[in-house]
C-alpha atoms as a PDB file:
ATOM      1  CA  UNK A   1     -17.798 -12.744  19.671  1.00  0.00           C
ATOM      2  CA  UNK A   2     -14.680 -12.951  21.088  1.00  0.00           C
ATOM      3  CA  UNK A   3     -11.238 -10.158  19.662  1.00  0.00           C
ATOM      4  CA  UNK A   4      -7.827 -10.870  20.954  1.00  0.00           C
ATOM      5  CA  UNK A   5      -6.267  -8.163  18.104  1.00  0.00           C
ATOM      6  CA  UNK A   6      -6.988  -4.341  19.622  1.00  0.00           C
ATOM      7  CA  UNK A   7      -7.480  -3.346  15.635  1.00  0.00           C
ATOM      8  CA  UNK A   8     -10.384  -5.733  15.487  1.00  0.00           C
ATOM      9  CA  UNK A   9     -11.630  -5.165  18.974  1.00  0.00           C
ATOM     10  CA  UNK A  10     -12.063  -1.167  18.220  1.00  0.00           C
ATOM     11  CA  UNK A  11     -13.353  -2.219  14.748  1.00  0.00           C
ATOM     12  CA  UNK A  12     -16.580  -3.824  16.864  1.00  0.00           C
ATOM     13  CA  UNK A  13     -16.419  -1.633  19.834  1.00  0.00           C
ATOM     14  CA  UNK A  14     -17.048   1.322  17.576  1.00  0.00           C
ATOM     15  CA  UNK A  15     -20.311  -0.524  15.748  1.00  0.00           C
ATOM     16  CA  UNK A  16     -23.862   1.056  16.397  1.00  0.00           C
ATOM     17  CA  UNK A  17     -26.793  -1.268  16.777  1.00  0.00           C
ATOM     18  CA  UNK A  18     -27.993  -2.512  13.573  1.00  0.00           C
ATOM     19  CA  UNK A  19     -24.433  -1.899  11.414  1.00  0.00           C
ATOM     20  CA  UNK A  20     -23.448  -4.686   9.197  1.00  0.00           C
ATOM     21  CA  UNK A  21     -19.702  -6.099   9.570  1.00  0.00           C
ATOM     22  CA  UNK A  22     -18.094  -8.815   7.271  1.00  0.00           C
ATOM     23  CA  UNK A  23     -15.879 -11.070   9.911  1.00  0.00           C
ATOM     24  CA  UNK A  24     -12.889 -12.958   9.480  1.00  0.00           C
ATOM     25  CA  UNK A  25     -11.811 -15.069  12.243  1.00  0.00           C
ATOM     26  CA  UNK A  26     -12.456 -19.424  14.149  1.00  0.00           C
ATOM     27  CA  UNK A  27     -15.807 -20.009  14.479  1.00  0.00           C
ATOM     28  CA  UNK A  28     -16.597 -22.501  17.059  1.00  0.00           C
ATOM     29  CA  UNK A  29     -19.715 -24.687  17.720  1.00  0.00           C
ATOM     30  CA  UNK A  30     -20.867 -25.562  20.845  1.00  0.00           C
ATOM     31  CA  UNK A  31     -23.789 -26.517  23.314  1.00  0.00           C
ATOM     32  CA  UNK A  32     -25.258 -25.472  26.462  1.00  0.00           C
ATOM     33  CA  UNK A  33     -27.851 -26.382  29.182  1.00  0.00           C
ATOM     34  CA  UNK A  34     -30.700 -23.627  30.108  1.00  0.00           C
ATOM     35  CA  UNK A  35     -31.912 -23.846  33.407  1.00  0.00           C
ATOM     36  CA  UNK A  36     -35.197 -26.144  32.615  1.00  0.00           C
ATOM     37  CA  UNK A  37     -32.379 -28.560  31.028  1.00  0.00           C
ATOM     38  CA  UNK A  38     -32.605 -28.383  27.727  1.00  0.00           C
ATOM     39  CA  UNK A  39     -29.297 -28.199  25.757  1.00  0.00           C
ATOM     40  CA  UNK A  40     -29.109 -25.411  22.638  1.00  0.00           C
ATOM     41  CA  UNK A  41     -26.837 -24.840  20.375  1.00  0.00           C
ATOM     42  CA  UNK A  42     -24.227 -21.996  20.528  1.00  0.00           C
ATOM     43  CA  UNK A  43     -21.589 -20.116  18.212  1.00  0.00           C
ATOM     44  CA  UNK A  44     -18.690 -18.829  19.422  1.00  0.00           C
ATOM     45  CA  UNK A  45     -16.857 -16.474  16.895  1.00  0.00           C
ATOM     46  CA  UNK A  46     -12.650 -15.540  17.465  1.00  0.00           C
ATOM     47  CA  UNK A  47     -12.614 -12.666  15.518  1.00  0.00           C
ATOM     48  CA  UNK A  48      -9.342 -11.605  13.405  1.00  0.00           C
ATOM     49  CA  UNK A  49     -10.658  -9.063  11.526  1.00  0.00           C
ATOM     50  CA  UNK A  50     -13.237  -6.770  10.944  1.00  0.00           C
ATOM     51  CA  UNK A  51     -14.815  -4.808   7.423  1.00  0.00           C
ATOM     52  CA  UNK A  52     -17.283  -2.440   8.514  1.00  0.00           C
ATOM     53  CA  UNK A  53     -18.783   0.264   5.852  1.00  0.00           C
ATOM     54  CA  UNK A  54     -16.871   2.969   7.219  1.00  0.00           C
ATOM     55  CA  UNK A  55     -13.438   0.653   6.387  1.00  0.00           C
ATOM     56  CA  UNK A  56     -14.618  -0.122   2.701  1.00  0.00           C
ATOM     57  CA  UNK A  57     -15.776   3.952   2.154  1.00  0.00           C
ATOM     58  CA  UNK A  58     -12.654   4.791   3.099  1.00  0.00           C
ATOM     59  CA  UNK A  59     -10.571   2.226   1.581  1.00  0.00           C
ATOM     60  CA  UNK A  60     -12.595   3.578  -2.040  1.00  0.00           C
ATOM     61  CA  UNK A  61     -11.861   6.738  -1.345  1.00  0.00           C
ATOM     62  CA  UNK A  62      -8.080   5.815  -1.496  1.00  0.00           C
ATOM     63  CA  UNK A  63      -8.122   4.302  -4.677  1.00  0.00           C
ATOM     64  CA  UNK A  64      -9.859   7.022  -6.285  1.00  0.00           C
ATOM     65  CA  UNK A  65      -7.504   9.704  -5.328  1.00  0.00           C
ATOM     66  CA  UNK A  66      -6.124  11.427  -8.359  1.00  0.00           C
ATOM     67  CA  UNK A  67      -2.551  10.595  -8.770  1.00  0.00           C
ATOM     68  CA  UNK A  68      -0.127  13.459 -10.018  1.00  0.00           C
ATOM     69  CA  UNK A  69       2.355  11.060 -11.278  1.00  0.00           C
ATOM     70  CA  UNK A  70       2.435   7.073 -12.233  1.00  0.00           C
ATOM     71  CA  UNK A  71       4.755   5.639  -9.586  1.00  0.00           C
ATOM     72  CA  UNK A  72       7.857   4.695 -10.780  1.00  0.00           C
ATOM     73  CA  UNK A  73       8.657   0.705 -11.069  1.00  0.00           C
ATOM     74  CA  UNK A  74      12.212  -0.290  -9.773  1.00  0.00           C
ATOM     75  CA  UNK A  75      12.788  -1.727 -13.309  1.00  0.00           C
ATOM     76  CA  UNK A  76      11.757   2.001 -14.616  1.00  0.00           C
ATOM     77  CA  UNK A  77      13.569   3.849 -12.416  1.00  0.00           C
ATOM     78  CA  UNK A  78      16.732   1.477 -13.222  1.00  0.00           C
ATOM     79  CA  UNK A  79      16.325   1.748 -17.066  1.00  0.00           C
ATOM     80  CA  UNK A  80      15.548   5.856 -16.725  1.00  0.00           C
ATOM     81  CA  UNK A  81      18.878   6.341 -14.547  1.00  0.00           C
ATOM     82  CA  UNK A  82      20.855   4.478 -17.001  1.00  0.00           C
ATOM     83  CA  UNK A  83      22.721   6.878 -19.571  1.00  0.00           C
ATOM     84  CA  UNK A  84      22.006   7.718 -23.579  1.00  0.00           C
ATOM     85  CA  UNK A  85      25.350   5.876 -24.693  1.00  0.00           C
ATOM     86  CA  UNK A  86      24.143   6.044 -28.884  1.00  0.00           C
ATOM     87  CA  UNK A  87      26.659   3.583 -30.645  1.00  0.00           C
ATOM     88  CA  UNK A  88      27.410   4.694 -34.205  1.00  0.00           C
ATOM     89  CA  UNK A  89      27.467   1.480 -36.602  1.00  0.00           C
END
């Protein structure tokens, strides 16, 4: 596995043995000769990004946060600024 991006590169660095990842990135395909001279195959993975299960726990916990307020739309905000002119017909 190869990481060029530092963001993915920590992601991996900080993995135990035995964590599961979810990996984004070029996977290349390849062969090689051992020393007796027999060619295997080999995988060769750029990585772009990394999902780990510390990533998606946190990610969930951000979502579920309680939110004191609904956010405010810029076509809300426009329509809420504009004044109460009442025509009488």
């Amino acid at each position: 596995m190869i990481a060029f991006s530092r963001t993915a590169g920590d992601a991996l660095m900080a993995l135990g043995d035995g964590e599961s990842a979810a990996l984004s990135g070029t996977l290349t395909a390849a062969t090689w000769t051992d020393n007796a001279g027999k060619v295997r195959p080999s995988l060769s993975l750029q990585a772009h990004a990394v999902l780990t299960p510390y990533h998606v726990t946190r990610r969930r916990q951000a979502v579920d946060k309680p939110k004191d307020t609904e956010p405010r739309t810029h076509a809300t905000a426009a329509i809420d600024d504009l004044p109460n002119d009442q025509l009488d017909f």
